[in-house]
N, C-alpha and C. Protein backbone atom coordinates (compact mmCIF):
# COMPACT_ATOMS: atom_id res chain seq x y z
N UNK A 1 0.86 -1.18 0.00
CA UNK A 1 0.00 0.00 0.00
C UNK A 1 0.90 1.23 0.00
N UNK A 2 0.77 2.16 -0.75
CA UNK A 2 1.46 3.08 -0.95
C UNK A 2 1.50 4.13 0.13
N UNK A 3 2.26 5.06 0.95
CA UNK A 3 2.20 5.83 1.76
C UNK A 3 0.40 6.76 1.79
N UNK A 4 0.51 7.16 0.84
CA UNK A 4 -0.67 7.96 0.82
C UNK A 4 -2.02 7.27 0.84
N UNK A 5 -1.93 6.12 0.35
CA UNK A 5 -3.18 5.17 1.06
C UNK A 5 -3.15 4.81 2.01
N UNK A 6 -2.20 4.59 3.24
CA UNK A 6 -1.57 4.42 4.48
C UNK A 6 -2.08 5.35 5.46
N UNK A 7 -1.84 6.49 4.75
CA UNK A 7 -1.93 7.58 5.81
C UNK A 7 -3.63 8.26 5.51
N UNK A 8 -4.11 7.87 4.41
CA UNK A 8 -5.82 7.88 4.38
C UNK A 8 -6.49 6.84 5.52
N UNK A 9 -6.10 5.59 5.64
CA UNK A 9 -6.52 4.78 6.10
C UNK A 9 -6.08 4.95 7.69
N UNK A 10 -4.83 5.36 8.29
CA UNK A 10 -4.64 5.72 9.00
C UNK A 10 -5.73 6.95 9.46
N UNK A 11 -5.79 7.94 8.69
CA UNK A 11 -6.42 9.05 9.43
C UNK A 11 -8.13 8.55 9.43
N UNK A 12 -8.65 7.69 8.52
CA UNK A 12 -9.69 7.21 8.61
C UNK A 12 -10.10 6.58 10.33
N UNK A 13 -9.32 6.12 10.53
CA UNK A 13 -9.38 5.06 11.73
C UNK A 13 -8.71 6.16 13.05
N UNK A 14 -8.27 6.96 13.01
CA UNK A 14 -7.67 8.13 14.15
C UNK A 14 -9.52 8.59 14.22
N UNK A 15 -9.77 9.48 13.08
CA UNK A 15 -11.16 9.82 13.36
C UNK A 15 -12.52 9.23 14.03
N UNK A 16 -12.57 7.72 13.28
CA UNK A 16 -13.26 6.66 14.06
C UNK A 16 -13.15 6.54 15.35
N UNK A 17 -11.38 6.76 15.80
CA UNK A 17 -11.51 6.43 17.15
C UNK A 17 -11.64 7.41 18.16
N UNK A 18 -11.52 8.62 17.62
CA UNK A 18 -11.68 10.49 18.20
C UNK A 18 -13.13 10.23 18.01
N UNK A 19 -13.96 9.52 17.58
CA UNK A 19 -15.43 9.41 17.82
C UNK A 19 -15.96 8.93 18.66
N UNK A 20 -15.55 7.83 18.89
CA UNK A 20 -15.65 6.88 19.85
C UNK A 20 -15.50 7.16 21.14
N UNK A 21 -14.18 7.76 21.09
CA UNK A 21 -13.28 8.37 22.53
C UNK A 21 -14.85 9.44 22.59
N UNK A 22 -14.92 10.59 21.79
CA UNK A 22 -16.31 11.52 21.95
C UNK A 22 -17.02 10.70 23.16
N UNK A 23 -17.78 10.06 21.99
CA UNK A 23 -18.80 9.32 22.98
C UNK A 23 -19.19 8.77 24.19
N UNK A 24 -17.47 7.76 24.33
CA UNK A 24 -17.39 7.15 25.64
C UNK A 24 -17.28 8.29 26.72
N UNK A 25 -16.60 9.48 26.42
CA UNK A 25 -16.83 10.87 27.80
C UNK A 25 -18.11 11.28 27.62
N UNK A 26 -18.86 11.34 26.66
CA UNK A 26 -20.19 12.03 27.04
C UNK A 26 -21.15 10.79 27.87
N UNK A 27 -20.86 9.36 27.76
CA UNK A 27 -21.39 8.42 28.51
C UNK A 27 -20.93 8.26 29.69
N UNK A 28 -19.69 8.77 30.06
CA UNK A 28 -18.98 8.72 31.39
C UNK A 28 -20.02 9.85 32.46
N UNK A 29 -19.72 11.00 31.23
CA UNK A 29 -20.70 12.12 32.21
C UNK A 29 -22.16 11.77 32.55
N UNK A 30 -22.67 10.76 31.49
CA UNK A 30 -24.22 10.34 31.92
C UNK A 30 -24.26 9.67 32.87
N UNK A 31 -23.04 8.39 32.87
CA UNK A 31 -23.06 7.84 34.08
C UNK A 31 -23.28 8.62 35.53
N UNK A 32 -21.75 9.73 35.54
CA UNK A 32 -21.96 10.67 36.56
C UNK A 32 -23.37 11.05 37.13
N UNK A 33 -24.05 11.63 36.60
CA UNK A 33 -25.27 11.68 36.83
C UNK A 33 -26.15 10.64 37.21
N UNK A 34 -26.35 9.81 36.64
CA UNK A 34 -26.92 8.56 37.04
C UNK A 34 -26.44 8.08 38.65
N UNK A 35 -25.04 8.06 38.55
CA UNK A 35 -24.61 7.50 40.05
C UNK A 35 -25.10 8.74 40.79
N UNK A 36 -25.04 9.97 40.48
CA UNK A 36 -25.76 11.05 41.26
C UNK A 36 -26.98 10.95 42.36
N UNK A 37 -27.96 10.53 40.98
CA UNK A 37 -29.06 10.66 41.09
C UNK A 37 -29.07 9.22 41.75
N UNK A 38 -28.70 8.04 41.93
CA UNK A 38 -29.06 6.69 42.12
C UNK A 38 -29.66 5.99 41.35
N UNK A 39 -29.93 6.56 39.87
CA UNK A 39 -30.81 6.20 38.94
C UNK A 39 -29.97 4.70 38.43
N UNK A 40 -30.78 3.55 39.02
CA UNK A 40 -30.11 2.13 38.78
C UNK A 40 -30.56 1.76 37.00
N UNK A 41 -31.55 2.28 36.76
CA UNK A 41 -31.64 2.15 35.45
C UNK A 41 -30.89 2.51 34.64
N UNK A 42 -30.65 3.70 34.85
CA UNK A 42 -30.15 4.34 34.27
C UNK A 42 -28.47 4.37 33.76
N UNK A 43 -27.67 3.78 35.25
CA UNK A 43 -26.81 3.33 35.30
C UNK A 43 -26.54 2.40 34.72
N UNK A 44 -27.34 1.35 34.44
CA UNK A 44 -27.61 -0.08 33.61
C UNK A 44 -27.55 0.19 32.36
N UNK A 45 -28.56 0.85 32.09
CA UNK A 45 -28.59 1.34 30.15
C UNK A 45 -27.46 2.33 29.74
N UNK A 46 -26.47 2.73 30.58
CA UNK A 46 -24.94 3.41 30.44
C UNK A 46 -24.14 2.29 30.02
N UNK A 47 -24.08 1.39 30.93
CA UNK A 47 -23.11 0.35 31.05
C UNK A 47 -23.38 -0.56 30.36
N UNK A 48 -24.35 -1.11 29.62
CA UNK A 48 -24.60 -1.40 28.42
C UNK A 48 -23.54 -1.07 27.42
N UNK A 49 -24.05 0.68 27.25
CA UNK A 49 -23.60 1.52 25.87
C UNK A 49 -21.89 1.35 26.27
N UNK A 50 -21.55 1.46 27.32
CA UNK A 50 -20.24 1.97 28.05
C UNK A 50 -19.17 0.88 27.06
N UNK A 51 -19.70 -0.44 27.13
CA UNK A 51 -19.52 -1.93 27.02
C UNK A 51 -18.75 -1.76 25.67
N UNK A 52 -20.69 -1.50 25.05
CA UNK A 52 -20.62 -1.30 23.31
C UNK A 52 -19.42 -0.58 22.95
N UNK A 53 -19.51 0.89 23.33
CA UNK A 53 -18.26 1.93 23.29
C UNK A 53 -16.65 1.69 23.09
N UNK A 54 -16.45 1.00 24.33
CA UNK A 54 -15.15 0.02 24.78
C UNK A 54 -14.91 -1.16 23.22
N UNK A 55 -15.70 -1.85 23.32
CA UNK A 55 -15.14 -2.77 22.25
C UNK A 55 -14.89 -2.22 20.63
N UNK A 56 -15.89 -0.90 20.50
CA UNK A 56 -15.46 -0.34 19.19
C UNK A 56 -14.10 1.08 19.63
N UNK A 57 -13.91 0.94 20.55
CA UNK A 57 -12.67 1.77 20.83
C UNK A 57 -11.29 0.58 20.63
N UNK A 58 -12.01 -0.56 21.14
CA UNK A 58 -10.72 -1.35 20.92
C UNK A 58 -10.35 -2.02 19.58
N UNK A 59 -11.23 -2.23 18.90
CA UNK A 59 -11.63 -2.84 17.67
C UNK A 59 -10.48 -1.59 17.10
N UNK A 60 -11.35 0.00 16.83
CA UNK A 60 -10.34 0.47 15.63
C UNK A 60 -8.84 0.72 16.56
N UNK A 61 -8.31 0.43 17.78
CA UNK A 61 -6.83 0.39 18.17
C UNK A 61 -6.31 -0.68 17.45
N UNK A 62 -7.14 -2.27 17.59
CA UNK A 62 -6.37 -3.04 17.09
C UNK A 62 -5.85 -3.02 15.85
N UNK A 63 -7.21 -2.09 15.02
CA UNK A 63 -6.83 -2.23 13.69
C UNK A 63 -5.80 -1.00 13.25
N UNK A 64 -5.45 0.06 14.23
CA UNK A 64 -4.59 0.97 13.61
C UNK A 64 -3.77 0.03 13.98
N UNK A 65 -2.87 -0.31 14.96
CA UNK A 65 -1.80 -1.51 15.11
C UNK A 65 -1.41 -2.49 14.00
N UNK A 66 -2.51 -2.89 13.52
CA UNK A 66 -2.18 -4.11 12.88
C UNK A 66 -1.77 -3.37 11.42
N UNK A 67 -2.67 -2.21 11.01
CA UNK A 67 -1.46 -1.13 9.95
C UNK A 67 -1.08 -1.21 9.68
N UNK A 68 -0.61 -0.40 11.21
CA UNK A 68 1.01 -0.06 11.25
C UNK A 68 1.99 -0.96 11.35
N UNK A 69 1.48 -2.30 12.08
CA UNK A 69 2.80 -3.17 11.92
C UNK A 69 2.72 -3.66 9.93
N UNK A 70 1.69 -3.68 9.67
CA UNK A 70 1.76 -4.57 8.13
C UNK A 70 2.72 -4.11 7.70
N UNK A 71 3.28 -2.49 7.77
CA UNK A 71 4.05 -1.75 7.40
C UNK A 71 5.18 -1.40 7.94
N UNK A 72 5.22 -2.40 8.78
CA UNK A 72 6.55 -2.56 9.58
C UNK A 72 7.21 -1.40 9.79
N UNK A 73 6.09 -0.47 10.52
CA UNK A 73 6.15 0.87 11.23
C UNK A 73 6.68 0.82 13.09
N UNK A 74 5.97 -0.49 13.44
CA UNK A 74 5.23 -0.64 14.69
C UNK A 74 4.24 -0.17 15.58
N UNK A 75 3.95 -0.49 16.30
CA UNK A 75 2.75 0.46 16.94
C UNK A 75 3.45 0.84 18.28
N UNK A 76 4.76 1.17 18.33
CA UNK A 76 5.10 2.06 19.24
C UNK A 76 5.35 3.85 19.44
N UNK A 77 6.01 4.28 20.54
CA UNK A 77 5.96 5.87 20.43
C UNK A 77 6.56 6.38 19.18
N UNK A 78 7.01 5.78 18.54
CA UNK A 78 7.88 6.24 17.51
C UNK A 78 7.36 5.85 15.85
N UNK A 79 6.81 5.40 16.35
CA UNK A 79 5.92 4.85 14.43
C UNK A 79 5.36 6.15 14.11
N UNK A 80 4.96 7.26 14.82
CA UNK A 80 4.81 8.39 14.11
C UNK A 80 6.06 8.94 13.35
N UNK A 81 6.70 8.94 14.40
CA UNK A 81 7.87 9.72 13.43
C UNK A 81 8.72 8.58 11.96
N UNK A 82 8.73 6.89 12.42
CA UNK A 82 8.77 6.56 11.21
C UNK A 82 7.73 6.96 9.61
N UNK A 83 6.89 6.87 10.28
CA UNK A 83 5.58 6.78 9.17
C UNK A 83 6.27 8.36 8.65
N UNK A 84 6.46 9.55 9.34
CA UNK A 84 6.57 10.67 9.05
C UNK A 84 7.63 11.13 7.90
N UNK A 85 8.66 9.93 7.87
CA UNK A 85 9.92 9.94 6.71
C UNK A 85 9.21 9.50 5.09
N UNK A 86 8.00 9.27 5.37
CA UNK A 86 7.18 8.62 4.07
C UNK A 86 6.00 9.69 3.57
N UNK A 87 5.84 10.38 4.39
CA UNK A 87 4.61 11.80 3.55
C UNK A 87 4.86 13.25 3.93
N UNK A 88 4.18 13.20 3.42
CA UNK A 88 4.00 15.31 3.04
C UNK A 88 4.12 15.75 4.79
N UNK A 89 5.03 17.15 4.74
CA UNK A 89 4.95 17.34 6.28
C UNK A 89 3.35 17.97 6.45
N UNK A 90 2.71 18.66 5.83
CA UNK A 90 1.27 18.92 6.05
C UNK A 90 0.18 17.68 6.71
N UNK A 91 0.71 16.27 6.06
CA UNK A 91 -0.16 14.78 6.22
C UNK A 91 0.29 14.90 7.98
N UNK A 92 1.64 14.78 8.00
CA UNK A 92 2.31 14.21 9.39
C UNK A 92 1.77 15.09 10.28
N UNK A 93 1.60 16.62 10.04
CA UNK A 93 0.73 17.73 11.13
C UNK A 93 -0.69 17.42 11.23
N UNK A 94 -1.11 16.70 10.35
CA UNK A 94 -2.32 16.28 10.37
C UNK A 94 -3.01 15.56 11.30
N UNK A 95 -1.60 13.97 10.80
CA UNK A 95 -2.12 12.83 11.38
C UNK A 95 -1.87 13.30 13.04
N UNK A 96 -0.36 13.82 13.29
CA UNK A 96 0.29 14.41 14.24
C UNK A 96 -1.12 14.68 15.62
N UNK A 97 -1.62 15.68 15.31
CA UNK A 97 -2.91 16.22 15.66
C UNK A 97 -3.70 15.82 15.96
N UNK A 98 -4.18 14.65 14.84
CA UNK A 98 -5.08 13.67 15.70
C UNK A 98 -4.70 12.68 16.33
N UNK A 99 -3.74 12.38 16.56
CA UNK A 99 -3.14 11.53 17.63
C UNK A 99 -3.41 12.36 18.67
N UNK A 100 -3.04 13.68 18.85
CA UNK A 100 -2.58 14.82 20.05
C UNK A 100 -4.12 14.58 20.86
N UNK A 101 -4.80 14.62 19.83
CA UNK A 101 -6.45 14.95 20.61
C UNK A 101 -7.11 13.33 20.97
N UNK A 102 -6.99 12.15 20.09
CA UNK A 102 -7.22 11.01 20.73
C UNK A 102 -6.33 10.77 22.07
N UNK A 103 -4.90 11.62 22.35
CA UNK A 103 -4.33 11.33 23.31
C UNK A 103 -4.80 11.69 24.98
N UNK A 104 -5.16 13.41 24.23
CA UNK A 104 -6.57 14.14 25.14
C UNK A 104 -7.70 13.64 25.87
N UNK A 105 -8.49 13.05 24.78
CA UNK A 105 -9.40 12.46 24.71
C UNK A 105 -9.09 11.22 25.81
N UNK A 106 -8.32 10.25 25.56
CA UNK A 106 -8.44 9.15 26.70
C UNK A 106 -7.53 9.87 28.11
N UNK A 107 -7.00 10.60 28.20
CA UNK A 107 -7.05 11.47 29.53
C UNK A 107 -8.18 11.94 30.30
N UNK A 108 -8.71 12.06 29.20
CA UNK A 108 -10.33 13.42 29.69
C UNK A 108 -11.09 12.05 30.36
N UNK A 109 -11.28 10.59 29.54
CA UNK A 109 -11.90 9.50 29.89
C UNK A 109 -11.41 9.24 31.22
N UNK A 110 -10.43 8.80 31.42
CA UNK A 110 -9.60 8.36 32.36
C UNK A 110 -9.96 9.29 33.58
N UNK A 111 -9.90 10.31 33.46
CA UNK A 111 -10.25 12.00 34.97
C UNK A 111 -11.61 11.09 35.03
N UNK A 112 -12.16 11.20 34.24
CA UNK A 112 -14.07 10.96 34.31
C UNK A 112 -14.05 9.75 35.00
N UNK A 113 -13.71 9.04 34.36
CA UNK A 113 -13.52 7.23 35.26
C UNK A 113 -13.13 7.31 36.79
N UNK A 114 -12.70 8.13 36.91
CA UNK A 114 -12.21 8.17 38.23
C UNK A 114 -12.65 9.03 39.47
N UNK A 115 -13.25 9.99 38.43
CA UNK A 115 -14.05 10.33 39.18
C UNK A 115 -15.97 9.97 39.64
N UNK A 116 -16.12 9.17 38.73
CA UNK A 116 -17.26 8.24 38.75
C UNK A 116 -16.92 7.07 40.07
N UNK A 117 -15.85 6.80 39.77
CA UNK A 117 -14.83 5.87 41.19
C UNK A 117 -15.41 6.49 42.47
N UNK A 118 -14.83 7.58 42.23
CA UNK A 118 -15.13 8.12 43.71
C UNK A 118 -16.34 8.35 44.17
N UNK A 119 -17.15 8.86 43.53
CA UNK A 119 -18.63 9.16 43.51
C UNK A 119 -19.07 7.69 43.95
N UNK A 120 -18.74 6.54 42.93
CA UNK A 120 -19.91 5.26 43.35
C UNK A 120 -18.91 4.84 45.24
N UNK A 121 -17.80 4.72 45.35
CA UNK A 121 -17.22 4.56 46.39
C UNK A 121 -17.63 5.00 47.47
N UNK A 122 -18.17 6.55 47.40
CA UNK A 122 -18.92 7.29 48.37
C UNK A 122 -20.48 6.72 48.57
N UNK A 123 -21.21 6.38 47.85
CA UNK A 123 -22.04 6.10 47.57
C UNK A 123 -21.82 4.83 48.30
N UNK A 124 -21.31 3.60 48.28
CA UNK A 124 -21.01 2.18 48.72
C UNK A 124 -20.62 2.53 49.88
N UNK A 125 -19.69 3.46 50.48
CA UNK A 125 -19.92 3.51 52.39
C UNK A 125 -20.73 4.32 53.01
N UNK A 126 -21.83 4.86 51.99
CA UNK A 126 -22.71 5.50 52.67
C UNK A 126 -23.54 4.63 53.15
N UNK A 127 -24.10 3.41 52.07
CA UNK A 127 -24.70 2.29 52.31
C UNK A 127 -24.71 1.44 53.00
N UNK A 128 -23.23 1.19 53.09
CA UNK A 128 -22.21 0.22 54.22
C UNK A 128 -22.91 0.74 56.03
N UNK A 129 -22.76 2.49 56.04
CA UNK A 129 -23.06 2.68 57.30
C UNK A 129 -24.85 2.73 57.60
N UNK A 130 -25.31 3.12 57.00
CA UNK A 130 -26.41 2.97 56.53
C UNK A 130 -26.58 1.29 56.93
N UNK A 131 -26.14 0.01 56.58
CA UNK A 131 -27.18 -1.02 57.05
C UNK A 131 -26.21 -1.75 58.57
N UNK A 132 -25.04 -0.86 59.27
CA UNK A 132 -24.32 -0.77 59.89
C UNK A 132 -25.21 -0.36 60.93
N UNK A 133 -25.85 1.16 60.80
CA UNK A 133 -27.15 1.33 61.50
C UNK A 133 -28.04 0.58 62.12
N UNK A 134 -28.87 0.41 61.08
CA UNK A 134 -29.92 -0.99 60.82
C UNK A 134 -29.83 -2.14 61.72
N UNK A 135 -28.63 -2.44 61.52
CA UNK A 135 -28.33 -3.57 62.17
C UNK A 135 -27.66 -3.08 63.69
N UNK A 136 -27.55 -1.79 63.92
CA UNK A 136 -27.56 -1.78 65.54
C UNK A 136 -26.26 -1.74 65.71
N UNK A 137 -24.77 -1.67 64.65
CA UNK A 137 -23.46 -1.72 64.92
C UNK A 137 -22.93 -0.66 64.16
N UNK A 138 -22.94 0.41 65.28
CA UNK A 138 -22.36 1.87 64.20
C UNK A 138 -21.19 1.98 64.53
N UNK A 139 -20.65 0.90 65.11
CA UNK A 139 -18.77 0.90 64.96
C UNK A 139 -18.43 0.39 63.91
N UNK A 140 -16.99 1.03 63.85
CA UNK A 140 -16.73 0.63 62.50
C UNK A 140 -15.90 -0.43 62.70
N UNK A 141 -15.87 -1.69 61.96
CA UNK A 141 -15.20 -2.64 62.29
C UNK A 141 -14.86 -3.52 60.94
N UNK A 142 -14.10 -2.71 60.09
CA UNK A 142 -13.71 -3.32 59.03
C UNK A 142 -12.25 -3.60 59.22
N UNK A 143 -11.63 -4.77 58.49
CA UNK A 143 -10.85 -5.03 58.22
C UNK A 143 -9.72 -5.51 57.02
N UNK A 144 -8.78 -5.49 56.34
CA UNK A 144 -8.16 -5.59 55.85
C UNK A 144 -8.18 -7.17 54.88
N UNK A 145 -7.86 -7.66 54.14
CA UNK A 145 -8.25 -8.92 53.58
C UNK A 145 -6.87 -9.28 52.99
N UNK A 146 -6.24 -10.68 53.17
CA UNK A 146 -5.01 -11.26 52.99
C UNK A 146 -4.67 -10.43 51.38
N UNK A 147 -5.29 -9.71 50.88
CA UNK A 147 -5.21 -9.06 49.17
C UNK A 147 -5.32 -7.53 49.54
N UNK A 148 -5.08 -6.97 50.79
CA UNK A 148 -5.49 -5.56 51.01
C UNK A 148 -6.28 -4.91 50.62
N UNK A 149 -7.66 -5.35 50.58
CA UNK A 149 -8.86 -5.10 50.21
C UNK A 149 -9.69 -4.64 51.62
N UNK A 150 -10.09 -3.64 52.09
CA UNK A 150 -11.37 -3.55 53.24
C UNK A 150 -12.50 -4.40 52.77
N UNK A 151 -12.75 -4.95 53.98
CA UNK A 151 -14.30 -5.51 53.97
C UNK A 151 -14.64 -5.20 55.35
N UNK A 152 -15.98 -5.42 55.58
CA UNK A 152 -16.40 -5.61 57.12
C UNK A 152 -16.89 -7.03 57.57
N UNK A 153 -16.50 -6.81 58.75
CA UNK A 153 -17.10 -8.42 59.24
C UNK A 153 -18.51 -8.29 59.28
N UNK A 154 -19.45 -6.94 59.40
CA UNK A 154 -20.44 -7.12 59.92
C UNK A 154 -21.40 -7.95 58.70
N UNK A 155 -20.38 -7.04 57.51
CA UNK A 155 -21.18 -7.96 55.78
C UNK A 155 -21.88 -9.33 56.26
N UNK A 156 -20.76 -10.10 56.87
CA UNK A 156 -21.23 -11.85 57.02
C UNK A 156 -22.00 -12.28 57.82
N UNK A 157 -23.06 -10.57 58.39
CA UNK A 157 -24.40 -11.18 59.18
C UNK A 157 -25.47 -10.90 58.76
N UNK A 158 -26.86 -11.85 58.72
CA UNK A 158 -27.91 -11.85 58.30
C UNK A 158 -28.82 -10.47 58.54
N UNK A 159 -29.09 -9.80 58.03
CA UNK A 159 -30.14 -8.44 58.64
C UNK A 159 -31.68 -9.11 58.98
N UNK A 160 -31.92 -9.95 57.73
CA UNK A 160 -33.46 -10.69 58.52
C UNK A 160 -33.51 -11.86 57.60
N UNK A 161 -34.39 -12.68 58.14
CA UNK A 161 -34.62 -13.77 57.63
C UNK A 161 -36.17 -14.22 57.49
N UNK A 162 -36.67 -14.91 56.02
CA UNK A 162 -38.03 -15.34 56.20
C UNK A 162 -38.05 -16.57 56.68
């Protein structure tokens, strides 16, 4: 394949995946909201799409990879600047660019992810104390797990039974 069909097909698949990346942050932020609100539905029909999102984000990575190796570029930090000894410097500012903003883009994901983390986390020991209550044991008595994981002991008691 000649450079300039390379670097069409390349920028074809950068765009695809600057779409994708789009999407998956505007679904991150719905999530946000959803865990906000407690909306379990809502959260559900995210994580669905979230799913969908993810596998066509991974789908066009694999396929820029597989490219770039056909072309025995590689798909490491530096296959830009190989690929870049083969086209127009205008193509390379191009492609350049959209790399810069898919790079953006899964940063911006990544902040959001994490901060959805924290949000559902808050949310899970609010609950925790909440049936801690309930159950009449508002000490806190969690402990550590041979994997450094918190749990509580109180988890492994029945609240009621039919």
């Amino acid at each position: 394949m000649p450079a300039a069909q390379l670097a069409t097909r390349l920028r074809d698949l950068l765009s695809e995946l600057t779409l994708h990346l789009s999407q998956m942050l505007e679904l991150l932020h719905i999530e946000r909201q959803a865990l906000a609100t407690t909306d379990g539905d809502a959260i559900t029909a995210v994580a669905v799409r979230k799913e969908a999102t993810t596998q066509a984000i991974e789908r066009c990575e694999q396929q820029r990879r597989e490219l770039l190796d056909k072309h025995q570029l590689g798909s490491d930090s530096q296959s830009m600047a190989r690929l870049a000894r083969q086209l127009p410097a205008h193509t390379v500012r191009e492609l350049a660019l959209a790399w810069q903003t898919i790079r953006q883009q899964g940063q911006d994901c990544k902040q959001q992810n994490q901060i959805n983390g924290i949000v559902l986390a808050h949310q899970q020991r609010r609950t925790q104390t909440a049936l801690r209550i309930l159950r009449g044991q508002i000490a806190d008595n969690e402990v550590y797990s041979a994997h450094g994981d918190k749990y509580s002991e109180l988890n492994q008691r029945t609240l009621a039974r039919i």
